[in-house]
Protein backbone atom coordinates (compact mmCIF):
# COMPACT_ATOMS: atom_id res chain seq x y z
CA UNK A 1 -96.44 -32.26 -243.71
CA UNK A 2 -99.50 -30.29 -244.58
CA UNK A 3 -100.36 -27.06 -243.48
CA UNK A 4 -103.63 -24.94 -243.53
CA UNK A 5 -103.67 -21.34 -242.77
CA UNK A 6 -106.74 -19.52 -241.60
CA UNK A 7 -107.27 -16.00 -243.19
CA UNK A 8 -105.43 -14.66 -246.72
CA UNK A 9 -104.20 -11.76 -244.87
CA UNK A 10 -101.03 -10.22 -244.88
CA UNK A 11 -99.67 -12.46 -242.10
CA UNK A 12 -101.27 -15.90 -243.60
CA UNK A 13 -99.57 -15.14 -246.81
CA UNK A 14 -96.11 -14.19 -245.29
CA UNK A 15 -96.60 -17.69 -243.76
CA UNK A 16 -97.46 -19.29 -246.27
CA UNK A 17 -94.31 -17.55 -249.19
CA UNK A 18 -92.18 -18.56 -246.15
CA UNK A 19 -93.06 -22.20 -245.30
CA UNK A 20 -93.13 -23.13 -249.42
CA UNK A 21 -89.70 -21.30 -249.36
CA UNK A 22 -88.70 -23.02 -246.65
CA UNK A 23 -89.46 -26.57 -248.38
CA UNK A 24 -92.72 -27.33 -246.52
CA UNK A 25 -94.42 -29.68 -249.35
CA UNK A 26 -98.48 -28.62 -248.70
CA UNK A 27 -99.56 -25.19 -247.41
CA UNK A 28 -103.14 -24.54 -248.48
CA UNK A 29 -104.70 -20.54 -247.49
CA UNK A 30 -108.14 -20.35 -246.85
CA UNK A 31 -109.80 -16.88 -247.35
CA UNK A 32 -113.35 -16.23 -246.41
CA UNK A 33 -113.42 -12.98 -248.81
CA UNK A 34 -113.53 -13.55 -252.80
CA UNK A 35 -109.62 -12.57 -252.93
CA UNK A 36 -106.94 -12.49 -250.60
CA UNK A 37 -105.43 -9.69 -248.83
CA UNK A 38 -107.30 -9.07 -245.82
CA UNK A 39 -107.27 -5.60 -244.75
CA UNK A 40 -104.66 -4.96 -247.49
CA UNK A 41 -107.01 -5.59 -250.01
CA UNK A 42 -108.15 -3.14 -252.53
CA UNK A 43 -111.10 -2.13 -254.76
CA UNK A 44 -110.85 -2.37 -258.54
CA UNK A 45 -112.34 1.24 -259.96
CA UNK A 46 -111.96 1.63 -263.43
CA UNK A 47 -108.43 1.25 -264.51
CA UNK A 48 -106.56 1.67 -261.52
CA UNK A 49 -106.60 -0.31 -257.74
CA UNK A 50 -106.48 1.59 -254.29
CA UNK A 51 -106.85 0.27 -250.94
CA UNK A 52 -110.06 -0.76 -249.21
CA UNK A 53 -108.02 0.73 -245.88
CA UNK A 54 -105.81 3.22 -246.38
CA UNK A 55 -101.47 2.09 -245.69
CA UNK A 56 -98.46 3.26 -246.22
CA UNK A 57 -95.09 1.79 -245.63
CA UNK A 58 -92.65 3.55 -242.69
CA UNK A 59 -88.92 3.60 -243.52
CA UNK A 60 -88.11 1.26 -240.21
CA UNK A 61 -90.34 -1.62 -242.12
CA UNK A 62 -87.20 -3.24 -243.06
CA UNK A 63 -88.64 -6.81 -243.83
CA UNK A 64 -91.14 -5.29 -245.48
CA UNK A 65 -89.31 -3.70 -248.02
CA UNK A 66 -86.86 -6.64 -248.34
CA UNK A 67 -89.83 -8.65 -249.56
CA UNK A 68 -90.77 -6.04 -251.88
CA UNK A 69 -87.72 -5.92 -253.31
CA UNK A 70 -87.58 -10.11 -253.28
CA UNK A 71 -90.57 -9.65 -255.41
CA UNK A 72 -89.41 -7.67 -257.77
CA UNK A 73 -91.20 -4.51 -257.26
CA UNK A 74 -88.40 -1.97 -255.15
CA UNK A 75 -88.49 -0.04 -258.27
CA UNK A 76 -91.98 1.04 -258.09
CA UNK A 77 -91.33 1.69 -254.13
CA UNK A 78 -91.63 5.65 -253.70
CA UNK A 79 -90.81 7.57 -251.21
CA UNK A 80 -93.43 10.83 -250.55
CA UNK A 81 -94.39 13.41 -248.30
CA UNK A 82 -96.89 12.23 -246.17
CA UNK A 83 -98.37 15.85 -244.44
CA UNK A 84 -100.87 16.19 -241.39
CA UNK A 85 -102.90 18.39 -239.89
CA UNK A 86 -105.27 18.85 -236.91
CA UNK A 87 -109.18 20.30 -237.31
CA UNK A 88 -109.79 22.41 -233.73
CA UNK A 89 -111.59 25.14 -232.88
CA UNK A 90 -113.14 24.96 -236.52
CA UNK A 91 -110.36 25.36 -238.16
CA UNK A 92 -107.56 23.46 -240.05
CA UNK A 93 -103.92 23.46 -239.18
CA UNK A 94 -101.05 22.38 -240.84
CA UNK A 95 -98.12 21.04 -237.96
CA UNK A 96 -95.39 19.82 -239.94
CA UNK A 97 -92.91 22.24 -240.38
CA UNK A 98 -91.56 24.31 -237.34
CA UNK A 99 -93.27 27.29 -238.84
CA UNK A 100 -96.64 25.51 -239.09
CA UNK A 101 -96.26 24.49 -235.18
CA UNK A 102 -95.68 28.25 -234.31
CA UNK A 103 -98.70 28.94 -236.28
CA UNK A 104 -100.87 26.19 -234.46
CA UNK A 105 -103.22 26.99 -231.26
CA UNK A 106 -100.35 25.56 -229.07
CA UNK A 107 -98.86 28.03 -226.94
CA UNK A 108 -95.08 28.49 -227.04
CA UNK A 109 -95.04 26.78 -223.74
CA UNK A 110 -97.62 23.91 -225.31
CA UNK A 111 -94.39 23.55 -228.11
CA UNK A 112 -91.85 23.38 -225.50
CA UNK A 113 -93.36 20.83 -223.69
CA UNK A 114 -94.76 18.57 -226.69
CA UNK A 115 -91.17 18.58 -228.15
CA UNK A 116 -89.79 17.88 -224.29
CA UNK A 117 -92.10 14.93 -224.41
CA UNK A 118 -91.05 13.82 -227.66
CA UNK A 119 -87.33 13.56 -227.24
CA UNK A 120 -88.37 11.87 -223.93
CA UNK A 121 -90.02 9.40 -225.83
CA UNK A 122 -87.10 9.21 -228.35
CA UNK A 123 -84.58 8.23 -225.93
CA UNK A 124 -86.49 6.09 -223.81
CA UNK A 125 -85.12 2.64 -225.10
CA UNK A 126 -87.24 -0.16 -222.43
CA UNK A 127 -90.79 0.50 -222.77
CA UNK A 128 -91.83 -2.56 -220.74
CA UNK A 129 -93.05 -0.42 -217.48
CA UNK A 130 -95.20 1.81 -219.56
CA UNK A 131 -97.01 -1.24 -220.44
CA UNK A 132 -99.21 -0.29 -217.10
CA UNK A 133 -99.30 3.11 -217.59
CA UNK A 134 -101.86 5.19 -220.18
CA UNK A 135 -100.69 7.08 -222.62
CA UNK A 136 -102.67 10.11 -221.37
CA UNK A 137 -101.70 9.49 -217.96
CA UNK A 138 -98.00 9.68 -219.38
CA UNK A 139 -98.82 12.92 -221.17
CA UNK A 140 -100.59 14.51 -218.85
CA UNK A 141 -98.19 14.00 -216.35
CA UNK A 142 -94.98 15.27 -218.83
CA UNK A 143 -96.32 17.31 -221.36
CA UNK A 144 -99.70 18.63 -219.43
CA UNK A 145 -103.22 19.09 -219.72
CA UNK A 146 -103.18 21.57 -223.04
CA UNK A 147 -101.19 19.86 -225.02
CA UNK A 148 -102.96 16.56 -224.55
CA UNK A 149 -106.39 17.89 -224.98
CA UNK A 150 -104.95 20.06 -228.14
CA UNK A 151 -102.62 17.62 -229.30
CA UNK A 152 -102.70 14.03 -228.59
CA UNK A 153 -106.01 13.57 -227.31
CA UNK A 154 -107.00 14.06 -231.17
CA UNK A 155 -104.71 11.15 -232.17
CA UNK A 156 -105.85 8.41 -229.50
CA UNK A 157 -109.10 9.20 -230.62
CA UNK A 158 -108.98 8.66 -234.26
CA UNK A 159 -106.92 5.01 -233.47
CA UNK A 160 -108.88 3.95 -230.60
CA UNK A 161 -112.30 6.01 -230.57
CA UNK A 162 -114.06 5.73 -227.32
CA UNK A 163 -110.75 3.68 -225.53
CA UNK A 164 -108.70 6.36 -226.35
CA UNK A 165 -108.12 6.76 -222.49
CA UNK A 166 -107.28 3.26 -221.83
CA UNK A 167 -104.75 2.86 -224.19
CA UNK A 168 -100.94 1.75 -222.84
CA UNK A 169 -98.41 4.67 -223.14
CA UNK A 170 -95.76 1.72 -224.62
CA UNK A 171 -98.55 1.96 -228.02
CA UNK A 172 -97.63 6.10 -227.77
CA UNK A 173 -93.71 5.56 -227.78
CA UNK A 174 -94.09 2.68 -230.16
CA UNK A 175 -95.90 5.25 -232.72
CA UNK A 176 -93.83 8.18 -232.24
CA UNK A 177 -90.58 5.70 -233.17
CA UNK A 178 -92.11 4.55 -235.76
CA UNK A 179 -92.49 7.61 -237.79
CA UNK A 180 -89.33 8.85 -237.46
CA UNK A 181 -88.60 9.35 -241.18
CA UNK A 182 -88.88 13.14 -240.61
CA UNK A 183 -87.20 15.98 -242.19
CA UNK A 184 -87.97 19.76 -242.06
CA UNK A 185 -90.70 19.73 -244.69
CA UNK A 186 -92.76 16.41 -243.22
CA UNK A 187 -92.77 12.78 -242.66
CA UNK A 188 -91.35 10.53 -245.71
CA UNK A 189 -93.84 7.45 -246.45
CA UNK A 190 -93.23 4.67 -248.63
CA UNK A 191 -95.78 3.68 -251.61
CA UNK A 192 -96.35 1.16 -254.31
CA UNK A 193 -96.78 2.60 -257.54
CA UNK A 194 -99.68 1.04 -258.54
CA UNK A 195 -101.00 0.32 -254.77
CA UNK A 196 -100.71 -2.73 -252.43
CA UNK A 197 -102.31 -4.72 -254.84
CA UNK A 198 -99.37 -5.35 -256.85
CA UNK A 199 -97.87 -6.52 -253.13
CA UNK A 200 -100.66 -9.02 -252.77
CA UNK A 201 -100.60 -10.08 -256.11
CA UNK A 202 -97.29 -10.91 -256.37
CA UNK A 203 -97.23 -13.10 -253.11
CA UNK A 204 -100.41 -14.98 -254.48
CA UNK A 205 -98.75 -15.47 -257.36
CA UNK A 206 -95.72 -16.99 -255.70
CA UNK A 207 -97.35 -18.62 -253.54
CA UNK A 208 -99.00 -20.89 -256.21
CA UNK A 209 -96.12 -20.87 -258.31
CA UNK A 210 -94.39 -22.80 -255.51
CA UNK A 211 -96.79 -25.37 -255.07
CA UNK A 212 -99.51 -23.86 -252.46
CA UNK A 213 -103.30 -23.67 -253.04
CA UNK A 214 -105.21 -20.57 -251.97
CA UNK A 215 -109.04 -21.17 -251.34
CA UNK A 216 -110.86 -18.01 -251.40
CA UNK A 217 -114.69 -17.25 -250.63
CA UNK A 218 -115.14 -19.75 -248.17
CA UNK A 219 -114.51 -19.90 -244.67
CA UNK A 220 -113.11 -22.30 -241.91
CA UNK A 221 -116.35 -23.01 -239.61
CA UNK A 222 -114.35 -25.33 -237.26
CA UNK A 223 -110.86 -26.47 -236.45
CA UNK A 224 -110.53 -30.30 -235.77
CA UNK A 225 -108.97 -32.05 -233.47
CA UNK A 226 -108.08 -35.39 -231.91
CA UNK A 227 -105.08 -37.40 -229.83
CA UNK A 228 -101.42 -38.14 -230.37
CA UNK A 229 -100.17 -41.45 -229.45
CA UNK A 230 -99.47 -39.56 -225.92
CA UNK A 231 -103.15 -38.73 -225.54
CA UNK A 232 -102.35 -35.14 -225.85
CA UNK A 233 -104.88 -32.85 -228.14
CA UNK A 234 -103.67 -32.09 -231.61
CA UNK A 235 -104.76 -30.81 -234.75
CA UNK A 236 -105.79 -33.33 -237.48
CA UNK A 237 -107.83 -30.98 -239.82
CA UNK A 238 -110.48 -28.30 -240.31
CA UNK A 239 -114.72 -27.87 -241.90
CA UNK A 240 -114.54 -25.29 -244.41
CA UNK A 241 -118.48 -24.15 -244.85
CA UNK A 242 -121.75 -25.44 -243.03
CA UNK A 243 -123.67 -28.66 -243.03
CA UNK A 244 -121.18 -31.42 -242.31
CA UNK A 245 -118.69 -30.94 -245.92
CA UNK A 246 -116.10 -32.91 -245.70
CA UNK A 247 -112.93 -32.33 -243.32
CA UNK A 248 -109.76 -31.53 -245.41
CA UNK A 249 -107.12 -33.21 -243.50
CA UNK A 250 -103.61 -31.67 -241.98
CA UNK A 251 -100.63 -31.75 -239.88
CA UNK A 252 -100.57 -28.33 -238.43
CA UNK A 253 -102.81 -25.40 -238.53
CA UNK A 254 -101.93 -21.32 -238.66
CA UNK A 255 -104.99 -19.19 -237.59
CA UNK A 256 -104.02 -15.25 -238.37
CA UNK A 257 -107.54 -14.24 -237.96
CA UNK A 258 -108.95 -11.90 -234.86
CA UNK A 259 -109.41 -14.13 -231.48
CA UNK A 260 -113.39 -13.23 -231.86
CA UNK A 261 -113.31 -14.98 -235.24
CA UNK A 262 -111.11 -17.56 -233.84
CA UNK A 263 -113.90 -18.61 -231.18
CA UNK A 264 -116.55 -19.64 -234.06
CA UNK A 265 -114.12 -21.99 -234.35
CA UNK A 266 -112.92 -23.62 -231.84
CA UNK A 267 -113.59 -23.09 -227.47
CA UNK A 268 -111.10 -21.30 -225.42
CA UNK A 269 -109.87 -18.77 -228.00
CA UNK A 270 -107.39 -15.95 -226.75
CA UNK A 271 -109.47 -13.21 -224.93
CA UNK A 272 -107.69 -9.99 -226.73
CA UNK A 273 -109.77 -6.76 -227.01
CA UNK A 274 -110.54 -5.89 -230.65
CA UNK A 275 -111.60 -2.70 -232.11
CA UNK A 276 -113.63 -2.27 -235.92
CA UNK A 277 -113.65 0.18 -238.41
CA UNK A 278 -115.94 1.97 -240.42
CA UNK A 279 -113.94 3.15 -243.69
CA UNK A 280 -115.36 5.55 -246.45
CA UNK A 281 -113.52 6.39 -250.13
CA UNK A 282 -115.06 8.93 -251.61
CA UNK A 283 -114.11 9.52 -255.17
CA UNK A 284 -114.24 13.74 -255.98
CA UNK A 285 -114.10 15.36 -259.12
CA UNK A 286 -112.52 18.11 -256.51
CA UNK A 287 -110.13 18.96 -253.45
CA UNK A 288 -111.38 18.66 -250.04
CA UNK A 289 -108.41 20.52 -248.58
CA UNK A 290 -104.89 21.47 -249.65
CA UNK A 291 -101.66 20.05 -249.16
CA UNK A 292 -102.72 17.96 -245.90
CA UNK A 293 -102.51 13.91 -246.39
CA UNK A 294 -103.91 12.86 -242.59
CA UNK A 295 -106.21 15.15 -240.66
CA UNK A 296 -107.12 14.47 -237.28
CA UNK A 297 -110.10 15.97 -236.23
CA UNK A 298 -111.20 17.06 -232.24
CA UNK A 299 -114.87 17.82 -233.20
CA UNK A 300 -118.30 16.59 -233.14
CA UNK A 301 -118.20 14.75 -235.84
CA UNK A 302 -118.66 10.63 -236.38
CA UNK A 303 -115.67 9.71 -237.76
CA UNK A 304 -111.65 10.59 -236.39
CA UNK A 305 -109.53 11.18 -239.38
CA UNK A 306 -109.84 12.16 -242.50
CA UNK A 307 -107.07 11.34 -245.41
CA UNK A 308 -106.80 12.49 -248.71
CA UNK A 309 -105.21 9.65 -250.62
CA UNK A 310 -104.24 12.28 -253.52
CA UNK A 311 -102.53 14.58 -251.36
CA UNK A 312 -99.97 12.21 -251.03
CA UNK A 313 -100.05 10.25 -254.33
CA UNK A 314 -100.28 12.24 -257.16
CA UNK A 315 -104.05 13.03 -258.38
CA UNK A 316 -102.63 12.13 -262.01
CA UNK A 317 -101.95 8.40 -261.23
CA UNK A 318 -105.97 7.97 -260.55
CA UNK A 319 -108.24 11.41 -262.68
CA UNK A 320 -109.92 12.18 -259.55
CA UNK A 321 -109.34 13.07 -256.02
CA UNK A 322 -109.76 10.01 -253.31
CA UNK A 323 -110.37 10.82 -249.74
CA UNK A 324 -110.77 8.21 -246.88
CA UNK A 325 -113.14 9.21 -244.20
CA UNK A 326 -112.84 7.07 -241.17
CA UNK A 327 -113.52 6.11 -237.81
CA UNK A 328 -112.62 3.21 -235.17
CA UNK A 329 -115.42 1.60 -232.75
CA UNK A 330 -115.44 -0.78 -229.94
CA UNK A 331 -118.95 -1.64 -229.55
CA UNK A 332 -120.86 -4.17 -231.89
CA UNK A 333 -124.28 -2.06 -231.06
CA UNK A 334 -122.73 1.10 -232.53
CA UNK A 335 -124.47 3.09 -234.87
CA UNK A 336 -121.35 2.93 -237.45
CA UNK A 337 -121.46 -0.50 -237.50
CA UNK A 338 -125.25 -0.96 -237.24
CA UNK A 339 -126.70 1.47 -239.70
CA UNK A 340 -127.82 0.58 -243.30
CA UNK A 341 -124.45 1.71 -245.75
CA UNK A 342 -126.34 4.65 -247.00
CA UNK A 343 -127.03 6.05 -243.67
CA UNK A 344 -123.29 5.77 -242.64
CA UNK A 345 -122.44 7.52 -245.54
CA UNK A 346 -124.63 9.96 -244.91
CA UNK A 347 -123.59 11.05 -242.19
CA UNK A 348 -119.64 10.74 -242.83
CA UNK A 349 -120.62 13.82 -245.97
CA UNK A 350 -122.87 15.73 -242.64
CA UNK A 351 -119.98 15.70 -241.09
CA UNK A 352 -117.41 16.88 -243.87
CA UNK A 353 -119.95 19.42 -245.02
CA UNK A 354 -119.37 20.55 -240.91
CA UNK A 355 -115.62 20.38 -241.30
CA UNK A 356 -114.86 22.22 -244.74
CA UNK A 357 -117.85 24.42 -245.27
CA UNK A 358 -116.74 24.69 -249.07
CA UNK A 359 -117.17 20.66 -249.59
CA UNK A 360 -120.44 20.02 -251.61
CA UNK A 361 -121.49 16.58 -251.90
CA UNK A 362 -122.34 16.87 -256.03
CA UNK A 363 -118.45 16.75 -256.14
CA UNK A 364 -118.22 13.35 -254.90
CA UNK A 365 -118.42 10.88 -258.07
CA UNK A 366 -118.69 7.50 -256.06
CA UNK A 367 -118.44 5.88 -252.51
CA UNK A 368 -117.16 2.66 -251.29
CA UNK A 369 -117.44 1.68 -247.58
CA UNK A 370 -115.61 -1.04 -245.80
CA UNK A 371 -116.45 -2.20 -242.61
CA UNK A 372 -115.07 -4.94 -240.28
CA UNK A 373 -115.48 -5.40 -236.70
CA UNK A 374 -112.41 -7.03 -236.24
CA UNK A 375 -110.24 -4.71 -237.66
CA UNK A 376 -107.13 -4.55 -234.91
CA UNK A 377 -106.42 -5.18 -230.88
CA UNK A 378 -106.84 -2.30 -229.01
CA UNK A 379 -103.66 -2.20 -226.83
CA UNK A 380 -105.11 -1.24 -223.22
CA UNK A 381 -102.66 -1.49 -220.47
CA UNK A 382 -101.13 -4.53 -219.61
CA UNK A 383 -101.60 -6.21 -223.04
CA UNK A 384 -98.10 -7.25 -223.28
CA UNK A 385 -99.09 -9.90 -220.49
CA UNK A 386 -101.45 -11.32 -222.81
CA UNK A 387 -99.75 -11.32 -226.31
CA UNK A 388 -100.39 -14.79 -227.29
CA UNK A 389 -96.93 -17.08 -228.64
CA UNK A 390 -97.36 -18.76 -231.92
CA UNK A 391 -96.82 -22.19 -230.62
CA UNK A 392 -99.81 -23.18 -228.96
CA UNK A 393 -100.70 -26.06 -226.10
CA UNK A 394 -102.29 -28.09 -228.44
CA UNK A 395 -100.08 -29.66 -231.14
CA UNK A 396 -99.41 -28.64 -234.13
CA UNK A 397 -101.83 -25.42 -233.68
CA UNK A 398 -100.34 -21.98 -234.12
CA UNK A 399 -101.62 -18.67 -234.01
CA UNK A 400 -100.24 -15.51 -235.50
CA UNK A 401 -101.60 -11.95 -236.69
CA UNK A 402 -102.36 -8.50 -235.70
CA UNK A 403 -102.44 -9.13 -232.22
CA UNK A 404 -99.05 -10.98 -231.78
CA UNK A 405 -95.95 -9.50 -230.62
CA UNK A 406 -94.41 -7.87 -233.67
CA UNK A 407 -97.52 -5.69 -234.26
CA UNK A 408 -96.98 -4.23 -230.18
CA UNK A 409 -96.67 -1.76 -229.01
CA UNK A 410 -97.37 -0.47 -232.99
CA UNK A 411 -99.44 -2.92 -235.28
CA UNK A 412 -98.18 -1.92 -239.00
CA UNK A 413 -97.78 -3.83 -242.49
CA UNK A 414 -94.07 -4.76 -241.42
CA UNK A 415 -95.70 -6.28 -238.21
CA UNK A 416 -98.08 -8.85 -239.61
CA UNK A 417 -95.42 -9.84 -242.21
CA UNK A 418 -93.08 -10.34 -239.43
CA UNK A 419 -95.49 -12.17 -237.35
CA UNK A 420 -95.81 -14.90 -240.90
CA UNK A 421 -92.15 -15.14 -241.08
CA UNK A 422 -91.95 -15.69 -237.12
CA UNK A 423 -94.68 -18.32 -237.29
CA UNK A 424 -93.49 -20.05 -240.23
CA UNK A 425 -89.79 -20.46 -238.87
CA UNK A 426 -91.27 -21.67 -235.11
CA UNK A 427 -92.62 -24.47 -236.68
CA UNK A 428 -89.68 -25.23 -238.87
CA UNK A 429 -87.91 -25.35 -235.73
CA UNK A 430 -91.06 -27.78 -234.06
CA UNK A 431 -90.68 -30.23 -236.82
CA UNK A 432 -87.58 -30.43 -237.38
């Protein structure tokens, strides 16, 4: 049997490691970028890789770490405090320890009912109904108007941008029990030393080693198919490129890639909402702000979050500070998406320049920007309803990635490996 998988991503190579592990003879990957990876792909700057999109690993990822540590690298796993912060009212606050909260511009009453809500959230254990319900519904109608506007409203809009209201509360309780790895100083995050490179690397490198071809720099422009001896569709193969190359020829085909992407390929492709992203490194010769790894921002500004890389990695690993500026959108016409790569960057320093009226852009050394408009679903209500199975109608066509059901209600690394493994072993179980 022979197998192509659309898109090098984390979830195509989990697929493929898993089939060629699993005995499956053929699995080719087909990447449209230069090198696998996906969004966990990384830049090469001088001697040392970071991501193009920053990740980190949460302590519930258990697949995820068992394939780190099947690949030999759980020694260089780390565990670090990963601090936040919120930007309101012009100001920066620190809200990780329980002094920092009483220091915030909640109320006392604001603090009673955020941590109300939160051990609400804890103990809930079926999330199913809240599938219907928004997540500021939810919080406005247990926590109130304050602490949303103060508090959450912040978040939603640096994941989700201008959906931030639409959103399903089941994506809030998923992301609240997923960083639970919380003590009285912060959140613990996990880390490759060395980045997510060495993650991607080392699956590539299995992946060949066991018999599987990667194809990178080209991309799938249709998926082909024909009829079984019952008359009913199935694959047979796929075009990679324009102008009429060659099919290459296969049994089954995985497609990880976004259901927009999907449709240049083939008619009737999943309808799932999908959100992009607009992602600025800066490299500084200086720190933008002290001690605070994520900062959500509620202000004028045209990006959501701000993280400094270095603030949770030490600076030492990588002679200068790294900062991600960053921002979500859900409309191909906008600006951030639009503009000329300069003028994006532009205004991401405006806008730090507005936020930290110490930052001066002579301190920044280099920029990289990363942009994809097909980033991640956004999970409005009711997307459980239309989480698509692997298996598909037509034979031997399967379809896994960020949108299927082990990246919902929270999409994460762990997700999209689980959703190559889950793939892989559903058609194990088809064929055999």
């Amino acid at each position: 049997m022979k197998t192509v998988i659309v898109g090098g991503g984390l979830t195509g190579l989990a697929a493929a490691y898993r089939m060629l592990k699993g005995g499956t003879s053929e699995v080719v990957v087909i990447e449209k970028d230069p090198e696998p990876g996906g969004m966990a792909a990384s830049y090469h700057i001088g001697d040392y890789h970071i991501e193009k999109y920053y990740h980190h690993i949460f302590a519930s990822d258990r697949e995820l770490i068992d394939l780190i540590t099947e690949l030999g690298l759980k020694s260089d796993l780390q565990w670090l405090k990963g601090t936040t912060g919120y930007h309101i009212d012009g100001k920066v606050y620190p809200m990780n320890t329980p002094i920092e909260l009483l220091r915030s511009p909640l109320s006392m009453l604001d603090l009673i009912r955020l941590a109300r809500a939160v051990l609400m959230i804890k103990r809930t254990k079926d999330t199913s109904a809240l599938d219907d319900v928004t997540a500021k519904e939810w919080i406005l109608k247990n926590a109130g108007n304050s602490v949303y506007e103060r508090f959450f409203e912040p978040l939603l809009r640096s994941k989700f941008g201008t959906s931030h209201d639409k959103v399903s509360a089941a994506w809030l309780f998923g992301r609240i029990r997923i960083r639970s790895n919380r003590g009285a100083s912060g959140e613990k995050l996990g880390y490759l030393r060395g980045g997510f490179y060495r993650l991607i690397e080392q699956l590539t490198e299995s992946i060949v080693e066991n018999g599987g071809e990667i194809m990178t720099g080209c991309a799938v422009s249709e998926i082909i198919f024909d009829r079984n001896e019952r008359s009913e569709k199935r694959v047979c193969g796929v075009r990679v490129g324009a102008g009429g190359r060659p099919e290459l020829g296969c049994d089954t085909v995985i497609s990880t890639v976004s259901p927009h992407a999907l449709s240049r390929m083939i008619p009737d492709a999943p309808d799932i909402p999908y959100q992009g992203t607009a992602c600025a490194l800066f490299g500084m010769d200086r720190e933008l702000m002290s001690d605070i790894y994520w900062l959500n921002i509620k202000s004028d500004v045209p990006f959501g979050a701000v993280i400094a890389h270095t603030n949770f990695l030490p600076v030492t690993d990588y002679g200068e500070h790294l900062v991600y500026v960053t921002a979500y959108f859900q409309d191909a016409h906008d600006q951030r998406w639009q503009s000329q790569e300069r003028e994006l960057i532009d205004s991401y320093l405006d806008g730090l320049e507005k936020l930290f009226p110490e930052f001066r852009r002579d301190g920044v050394r280099w920029w990289r920007l990363a942009r994809n408009i097909d980033t991640a679903p956004v999970y409005l209500t009711g997307y459980a309803r239309n989480i698509p199975p692997y298996a598909t109608e037509i034979d031997g066509f399967y379809l896994a990635g960020m949108f299927s059901g082990t990246n919902y209600p929270e999409r994460s690394m762990n997700g999209s490996i689980l959703a190559g493994f889950g793939c892989a072993d559903e058609i194990k179980i088809g064929s055999g």
